[in-house]
Each structure stands twice: as structure tokens, then as C-alpha cells.
Protein backbone atom coordinates (compact mmCIF):
# COMPACT_ATOMS: atom_id res chain seq x y z
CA UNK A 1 30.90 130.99 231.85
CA UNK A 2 29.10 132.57 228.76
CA UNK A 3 27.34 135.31 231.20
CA UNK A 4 30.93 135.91 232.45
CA UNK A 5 32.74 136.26 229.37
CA UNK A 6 29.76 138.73 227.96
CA UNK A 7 30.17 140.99 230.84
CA UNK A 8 34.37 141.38 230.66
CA UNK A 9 33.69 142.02 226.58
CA UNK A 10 31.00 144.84 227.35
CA UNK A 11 33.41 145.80 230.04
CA UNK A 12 36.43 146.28 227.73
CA UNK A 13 34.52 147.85 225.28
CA UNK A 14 33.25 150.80 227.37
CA UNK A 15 36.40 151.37 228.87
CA UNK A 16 37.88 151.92 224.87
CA UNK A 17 35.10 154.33 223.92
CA UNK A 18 35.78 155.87 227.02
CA UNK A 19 39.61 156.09 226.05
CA UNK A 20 38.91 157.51 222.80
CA UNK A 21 36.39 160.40 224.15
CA UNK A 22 39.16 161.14 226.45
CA UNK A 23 41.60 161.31 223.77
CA UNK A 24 39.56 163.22 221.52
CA UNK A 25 39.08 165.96 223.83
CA UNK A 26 42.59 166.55 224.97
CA UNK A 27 43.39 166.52 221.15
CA UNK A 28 40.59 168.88 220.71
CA UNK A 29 41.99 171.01 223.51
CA UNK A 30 45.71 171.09 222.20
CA UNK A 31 47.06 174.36 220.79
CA UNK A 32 46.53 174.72 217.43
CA UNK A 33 50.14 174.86 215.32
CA UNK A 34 51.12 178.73 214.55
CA UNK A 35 52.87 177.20 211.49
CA UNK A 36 50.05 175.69 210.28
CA UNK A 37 49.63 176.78 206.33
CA UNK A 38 52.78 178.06 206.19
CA UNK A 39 54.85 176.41 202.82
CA UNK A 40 58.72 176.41 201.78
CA UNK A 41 60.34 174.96 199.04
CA UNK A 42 63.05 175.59 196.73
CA UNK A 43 66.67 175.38 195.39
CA UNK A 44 70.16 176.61 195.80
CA UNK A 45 73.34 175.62 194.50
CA UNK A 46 76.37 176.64 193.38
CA UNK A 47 77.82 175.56 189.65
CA UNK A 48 81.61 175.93 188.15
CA UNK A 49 82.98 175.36 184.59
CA UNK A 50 86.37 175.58 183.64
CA UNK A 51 88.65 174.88 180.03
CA UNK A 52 92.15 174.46 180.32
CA UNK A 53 94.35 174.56 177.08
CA UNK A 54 97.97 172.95 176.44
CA UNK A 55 99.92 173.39 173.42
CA UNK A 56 96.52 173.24 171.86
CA UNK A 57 96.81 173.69 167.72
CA UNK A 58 93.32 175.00 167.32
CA UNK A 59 93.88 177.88 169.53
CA UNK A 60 91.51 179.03 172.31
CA UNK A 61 92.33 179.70 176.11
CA UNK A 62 91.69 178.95 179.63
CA UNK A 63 89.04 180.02 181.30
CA UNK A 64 86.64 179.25 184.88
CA UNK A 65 83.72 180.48 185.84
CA UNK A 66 81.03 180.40 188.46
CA UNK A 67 77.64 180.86 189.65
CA UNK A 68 75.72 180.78 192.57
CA UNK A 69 71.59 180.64 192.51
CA UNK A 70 68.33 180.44 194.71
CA UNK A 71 65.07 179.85 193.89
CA UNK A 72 62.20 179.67 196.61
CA UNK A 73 58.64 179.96 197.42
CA UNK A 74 57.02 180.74 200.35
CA UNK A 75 53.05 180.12 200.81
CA UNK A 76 50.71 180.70 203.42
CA UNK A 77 47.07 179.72 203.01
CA UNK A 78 44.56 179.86 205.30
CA UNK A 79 40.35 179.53 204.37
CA UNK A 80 40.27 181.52 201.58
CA UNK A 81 42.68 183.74 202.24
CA UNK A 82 46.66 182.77 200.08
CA UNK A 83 49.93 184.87 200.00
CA UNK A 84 52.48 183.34 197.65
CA UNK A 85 55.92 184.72 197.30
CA UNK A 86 58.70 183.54 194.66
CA UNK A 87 62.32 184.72 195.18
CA UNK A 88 64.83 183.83 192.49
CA UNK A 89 68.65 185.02 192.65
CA UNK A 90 72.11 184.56 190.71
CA UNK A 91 74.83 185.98 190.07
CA UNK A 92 78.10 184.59 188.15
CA UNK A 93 81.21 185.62 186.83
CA UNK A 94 83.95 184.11 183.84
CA UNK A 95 87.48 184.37 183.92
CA UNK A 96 89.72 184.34 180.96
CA UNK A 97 93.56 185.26 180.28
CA UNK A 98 92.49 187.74 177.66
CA UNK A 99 89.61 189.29 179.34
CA UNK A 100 89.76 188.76 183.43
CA UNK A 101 86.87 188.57 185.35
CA UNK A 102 83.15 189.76 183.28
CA UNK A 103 79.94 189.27 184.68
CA UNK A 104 77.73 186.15 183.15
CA UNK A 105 74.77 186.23 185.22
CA UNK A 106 73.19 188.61 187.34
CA UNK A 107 69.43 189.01 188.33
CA UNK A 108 67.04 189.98 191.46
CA UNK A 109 63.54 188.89 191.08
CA UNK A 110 60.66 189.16 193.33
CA UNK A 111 56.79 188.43 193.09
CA UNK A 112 54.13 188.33 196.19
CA UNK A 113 50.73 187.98 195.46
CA UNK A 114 47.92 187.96 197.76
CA UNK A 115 44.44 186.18 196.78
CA UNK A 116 41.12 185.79 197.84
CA UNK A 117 39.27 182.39 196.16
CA UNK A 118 36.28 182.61 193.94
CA UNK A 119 35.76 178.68 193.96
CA UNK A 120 38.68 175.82 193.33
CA UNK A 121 40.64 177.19 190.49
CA UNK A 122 40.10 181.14 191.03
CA UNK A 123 41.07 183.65 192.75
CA UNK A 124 40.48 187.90 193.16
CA UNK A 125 44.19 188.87 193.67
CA UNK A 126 46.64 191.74 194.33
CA UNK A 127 50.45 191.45 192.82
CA UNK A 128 53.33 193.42 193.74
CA UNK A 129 56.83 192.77 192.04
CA UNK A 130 60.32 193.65 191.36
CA UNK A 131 63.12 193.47 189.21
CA UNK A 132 66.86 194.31 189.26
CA UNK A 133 70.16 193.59 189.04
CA UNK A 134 73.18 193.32 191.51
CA UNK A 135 76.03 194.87 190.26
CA UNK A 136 77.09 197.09 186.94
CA UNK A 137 77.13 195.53 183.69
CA UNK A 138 79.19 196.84 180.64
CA UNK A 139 78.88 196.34 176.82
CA UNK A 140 82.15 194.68 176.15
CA UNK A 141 81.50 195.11 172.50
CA UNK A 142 81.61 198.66 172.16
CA UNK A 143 83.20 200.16 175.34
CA UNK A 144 83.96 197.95 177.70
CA UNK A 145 85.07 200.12 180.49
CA UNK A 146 81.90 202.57 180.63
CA UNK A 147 78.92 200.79 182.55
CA UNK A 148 75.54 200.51 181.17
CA UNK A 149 73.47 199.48 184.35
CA UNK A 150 73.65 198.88 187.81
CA UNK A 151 71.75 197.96 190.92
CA UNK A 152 68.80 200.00 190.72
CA UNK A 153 69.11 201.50 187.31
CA UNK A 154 67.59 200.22 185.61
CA UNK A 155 64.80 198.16 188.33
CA UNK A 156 61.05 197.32 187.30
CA UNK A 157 58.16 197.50 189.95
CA UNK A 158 54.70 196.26 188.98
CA UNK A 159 51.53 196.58 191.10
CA UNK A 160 48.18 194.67 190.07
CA UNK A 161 44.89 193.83 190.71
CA UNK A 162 43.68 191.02 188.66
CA UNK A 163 42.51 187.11 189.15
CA UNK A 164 44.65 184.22 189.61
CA UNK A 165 43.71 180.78 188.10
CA UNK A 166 45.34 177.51 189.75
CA UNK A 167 44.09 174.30 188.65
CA UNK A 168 46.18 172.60 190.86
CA UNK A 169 49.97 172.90 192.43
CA UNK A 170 51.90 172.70 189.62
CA UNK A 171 50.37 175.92 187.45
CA UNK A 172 49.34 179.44 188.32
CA UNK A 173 48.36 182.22 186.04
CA UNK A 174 47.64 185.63 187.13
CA UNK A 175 46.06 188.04 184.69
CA UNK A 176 45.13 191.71 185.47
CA UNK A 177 43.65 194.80 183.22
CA UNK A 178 44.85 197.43 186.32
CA UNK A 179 48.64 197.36 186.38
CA UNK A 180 51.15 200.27 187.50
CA UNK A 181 54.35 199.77 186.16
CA UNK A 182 56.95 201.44 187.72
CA UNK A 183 60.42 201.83 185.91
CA UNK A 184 63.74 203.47 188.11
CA UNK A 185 66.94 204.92 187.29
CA UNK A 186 68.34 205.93 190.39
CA UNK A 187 71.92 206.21 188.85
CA UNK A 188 72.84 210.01 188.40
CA UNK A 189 74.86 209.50 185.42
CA UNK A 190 72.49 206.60 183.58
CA UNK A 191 69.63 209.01 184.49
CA UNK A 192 71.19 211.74 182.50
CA UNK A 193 70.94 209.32 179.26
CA UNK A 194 66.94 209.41 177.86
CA UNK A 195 67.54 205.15 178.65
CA UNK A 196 64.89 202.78 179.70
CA UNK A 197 61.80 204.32 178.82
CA UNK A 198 63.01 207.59 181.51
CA UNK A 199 63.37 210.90 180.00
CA UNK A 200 66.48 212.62 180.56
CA UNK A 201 67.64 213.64 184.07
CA UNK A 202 64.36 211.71 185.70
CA UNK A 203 64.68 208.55 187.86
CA UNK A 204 61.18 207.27 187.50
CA UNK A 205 58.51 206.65 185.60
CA UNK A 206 54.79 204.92 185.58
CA UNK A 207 52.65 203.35 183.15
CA UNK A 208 49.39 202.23 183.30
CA UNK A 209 48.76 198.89 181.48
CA UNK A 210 47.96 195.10 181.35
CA UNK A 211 50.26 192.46 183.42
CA UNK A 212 50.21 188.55 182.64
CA UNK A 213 52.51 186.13 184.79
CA UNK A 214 52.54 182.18 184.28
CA UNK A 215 54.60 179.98 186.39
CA UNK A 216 55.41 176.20 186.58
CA UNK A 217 57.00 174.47 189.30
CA UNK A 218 56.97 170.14 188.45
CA UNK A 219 58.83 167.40 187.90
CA UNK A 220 59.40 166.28 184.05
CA UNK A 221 60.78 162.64 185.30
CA UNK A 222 62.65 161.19 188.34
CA UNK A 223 65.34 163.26 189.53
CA UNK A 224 64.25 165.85 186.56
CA UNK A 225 62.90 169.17 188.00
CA UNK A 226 61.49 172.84 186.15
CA UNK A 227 60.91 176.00 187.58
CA UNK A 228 59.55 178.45 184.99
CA UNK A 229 58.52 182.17 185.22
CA UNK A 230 56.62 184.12 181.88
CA UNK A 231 55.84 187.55 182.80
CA UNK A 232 54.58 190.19 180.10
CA UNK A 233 53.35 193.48 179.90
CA UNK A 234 51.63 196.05 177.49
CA UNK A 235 50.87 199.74 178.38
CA UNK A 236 48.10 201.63 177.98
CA UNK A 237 49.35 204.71 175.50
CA UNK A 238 50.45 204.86 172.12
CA UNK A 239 52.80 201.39 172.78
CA UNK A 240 49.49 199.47 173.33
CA UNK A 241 49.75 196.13 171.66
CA UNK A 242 53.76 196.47 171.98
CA UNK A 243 54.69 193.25 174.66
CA UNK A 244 57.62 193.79 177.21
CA UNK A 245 58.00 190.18 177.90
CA UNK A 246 60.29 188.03 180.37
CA UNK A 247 60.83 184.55 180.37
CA UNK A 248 63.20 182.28 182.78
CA UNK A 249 63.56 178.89 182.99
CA UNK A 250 65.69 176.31 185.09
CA UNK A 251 65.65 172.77 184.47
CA UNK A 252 67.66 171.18 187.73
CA UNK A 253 69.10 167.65 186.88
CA UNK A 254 70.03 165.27 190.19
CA UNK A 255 72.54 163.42 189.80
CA UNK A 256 72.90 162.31 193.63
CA UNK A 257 72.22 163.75 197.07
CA UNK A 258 74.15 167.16 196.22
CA UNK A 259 75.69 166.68 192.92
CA UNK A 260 73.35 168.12 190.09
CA UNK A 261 73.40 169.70 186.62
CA UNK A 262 71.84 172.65 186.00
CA UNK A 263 70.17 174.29 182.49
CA UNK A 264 68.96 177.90 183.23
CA UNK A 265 67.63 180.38 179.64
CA UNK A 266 66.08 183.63 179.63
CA UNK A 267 64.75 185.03 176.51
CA UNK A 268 63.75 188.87 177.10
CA UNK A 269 62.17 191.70 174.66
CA UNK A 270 61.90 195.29 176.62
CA UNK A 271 61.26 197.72 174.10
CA UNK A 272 62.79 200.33 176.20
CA UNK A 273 66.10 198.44 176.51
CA UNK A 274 66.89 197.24 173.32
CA UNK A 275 64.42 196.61 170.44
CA UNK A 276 65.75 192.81 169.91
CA UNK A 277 64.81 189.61 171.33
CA UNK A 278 67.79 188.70 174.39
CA UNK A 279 68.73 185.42 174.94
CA UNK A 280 70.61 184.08 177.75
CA UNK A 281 71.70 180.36 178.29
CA UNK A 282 73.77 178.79 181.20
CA UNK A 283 74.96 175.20 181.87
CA UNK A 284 76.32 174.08 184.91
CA UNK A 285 77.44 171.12 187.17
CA UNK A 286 77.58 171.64 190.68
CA UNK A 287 76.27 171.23 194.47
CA UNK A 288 72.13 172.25 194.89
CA UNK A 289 69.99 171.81 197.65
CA UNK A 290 66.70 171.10 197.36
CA UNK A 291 64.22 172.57 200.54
């Protein structure tokens, strides 16, 4: 009985390994997936605000506005080869009785940047950016029916070879000594004003200079999410040490599946613009969708 049972255990186990070498193979022979290294995440959402005033003493008036957003990233790695790319849109508008419809938000931003790794943290990499805007924008302050800028006019195009350091998923700086900036005005009449850095009747320029971009993408608590983008800039001419700096952030809070309110700021300093410190803030409650 022993001798028997022995032989049906010795059996069963040969015809397992033989299973698994079987398995192994056909798994080894599969075809490899084509979307293998191939990342996508993001945001998008829409957001609305609105005031509405009755017989109210302390004056004021109604108002509505919207805004629609996206924020994504798209990475491929493979060895030691990466290619990250970060898209972020929005555009918004207000509506008031005394002033109709005025533009509250409005940005195009793009960054792709290939890399090669050093070791775990570094890599040799090559950037290529740009910067814009969707539709005109006025100065309602001064003269609110001549436009200022428009799609195109002014945009910003940076190309640079530097290193990128990533300590891990959340963080990535990229820091380069060999940057081309490139700065257009392809409006006839907004090239024909000596604006953004472009002397008069040209619609381009480039500058040689230094290019740092830092960007955060984590969660500060459940349900709590940050997206954050730091780009800055100093040429190499008689401006050296002068910073044309960048900064967006959007802090996403979840409320439920689709429900969520939004934070978004962008503080801004381009000499060539406007030699103050720009602030933007926006607040919103509205439908996102994470991917």
C-alpha cells in the first residue's frame, strides 16, 4: 500500500512540473504587449459660480461664470530610454449685467521631454515646450475694447538640453545651462508695438539662456490631490540674473465620484510683459474626471 501510494505522489508531481514547463513556455512565447510602458493620467472638469442679487441694500450684481480645464500626462519608458509629456488647458469666462461676458482664464501649456538615465534618480535629457493663449485678451482698465494679446502673440517656445533628477514619481526637476528661448508675435498689429521682448514690426525672437522646470504631481490627503508646474528662465545678455518665472498650481478637492472643488493660482513675473509680479486665483465647484 505504501509502495503504491509513493508511486501515484511521484506520479502527480511530475505531471505538475511538467504543467508548469508547459505553461512557462507558451507564456514565454506570447506576444509581448505594444502598450507596454505606455502611462496616462490626469484631470478634467468643468466648474461654474454664480451670485444672484435681490433688493440687496449693500449693492453689488449678478453675475455666472465658467471654466473648463485638463490636465494630463503621458509617459512612455522603456530601459533607459523615458518621454514624458504634460498638457494643461483652460479657458473661462464671467458674466455680469454691467460688463457682459470677459475672459477669466485662458492658457495653453505644453512640455515633452525626452531622457536618457544616468543611474536611479538622473537623467541626460532634451526639453521642448510651449506657451500660449486661446483667444484675445483686453485691459479692461484702460481700454477695454482694444486687445492686448491673442493666440499666438504673444507664445513662448523653449528648447533644452540639460539633466533631469527624479527621486521617485511624485517629483521631477529638469535643469539645463543650453536653452533657446523662442518668443512670437505673429499678430500684425501687436507686432507693430516694440511688446514682449520683439522689436517693432518683428514676429520673433531668440535668446540663449538657462531653463529650470519643477513639477509635483501627489496626493496631500484622501480625496486631496496637487498638480504643480515652476518653470523659470534667465538669458544670457545684459538681463542675466533677471528671472522670467511661471508658476501654476491646482489643488483638486473630491467630494464624490464626479462632484469636486477646485483651487487653481498662478503667480507670473515676465520682464518683457509687465515688470510686476501677476497673480491669478480661481475657485470652483464642479464635475472632474480623474484618468
Amino acid at each position: 500500500m505504501m509502495t503504491f501510494l509513493s508511486c501515484l505522489f511521484l506520479t502527480v508531481q511530475a505531471q505538475q512540473v511538467t504543467v508548469q514547463d508547459v505553461a512557462t513556455k507558451l507564456g514565454s512565447a506570447a506576444p509581448a504587449d505594444t502598450t507596454q510602458g505606455w502611462k496616462l493620467s490626469g484631470i478634467s472638469g468643468v466648474d461654474f459660480g454664480q451670485t444672484t442679487l435681490t433688493n440687496w441694500s449693500a449693492g453689488g450684481g449678478n453675475s455666472v461664470s465658467g471654466r473648463v480645464y485638463l490636465n494630463g500626462s503621458l509617459r512612455y519608458t522603456k530601459n533607459k530610454w523615458s518621454w514624458n509629456n504634460l498638457l494643461a488647458l483652460q479657458y473661462g469666462s464671467i458674466f455680469s449685467n454691467e460688463t457682459n461676458w470677459r475672459k477669466s482664464a485662458d492658457n495653453i501649456s505644453f512640455t515633452s521631454i525626452g531622457g536618457y538615465q544616468i543611474n536611479s534618480k538622473w537623467s541626460y535629457a532634451l526639453l521642448l515646450d510651449f506657451n500660449s493663449q486661446f483667444a484675445r485678451g483686453y485691459d479692461y482698465t484702460t481700454n477695454p475694447d482694444v486687445y492686448i494679446s491673442t493666440f499666438m502673440a504673444p507664445a513662448y517656445s523653449n528648447l533644452a538640453l540639460g539633466v533631469t533628477y527624479k527621486p521617485n514619481d511624485k517629483y521631477m526637476l529638469f535643469l539645463s545651462p543650453i536653452t533657446a528661448r523662442m518668443t512670437f508675435v505673429m499678430n500684425d498689429s501687436l507686432s507693430n508695438i516694440p511688446d514682449f521682448g520683439v522689436d517693432k514690426g518683428k514676429k520673433f525672437k531668440m535668446e540663449p539662456g538657462a531653463y529650470v522646470v519643477a513639477t509635483t504631481k501627489q496626493s496631500l490627503a484622501q480625496n486631496v490631490e496637487i498638480i504643480s508646474k515652476l518653470d523659470m528662465f534667465t538669458p544670457y545678455n545684459d538681463r542675466f540674473g533677471n528671472i522670467d518665472m511661471n508658476w501654476d498650481v491646482l489643488i483638486n478637492f473630491k467630494i464624490n465620484k464626479l462632484l469636486t472643488a477646485n483651487l487653481s493660482t498662478t503667480v507670473r513675473y515676465y520682464e518683457n510683459e509687465i515688470k510686476r509680479v501677476q497673480f491669478k486665483e480661481i475657485f470652483g465647484l464642479g464635475f472632474a474626471y480623474n484618468f
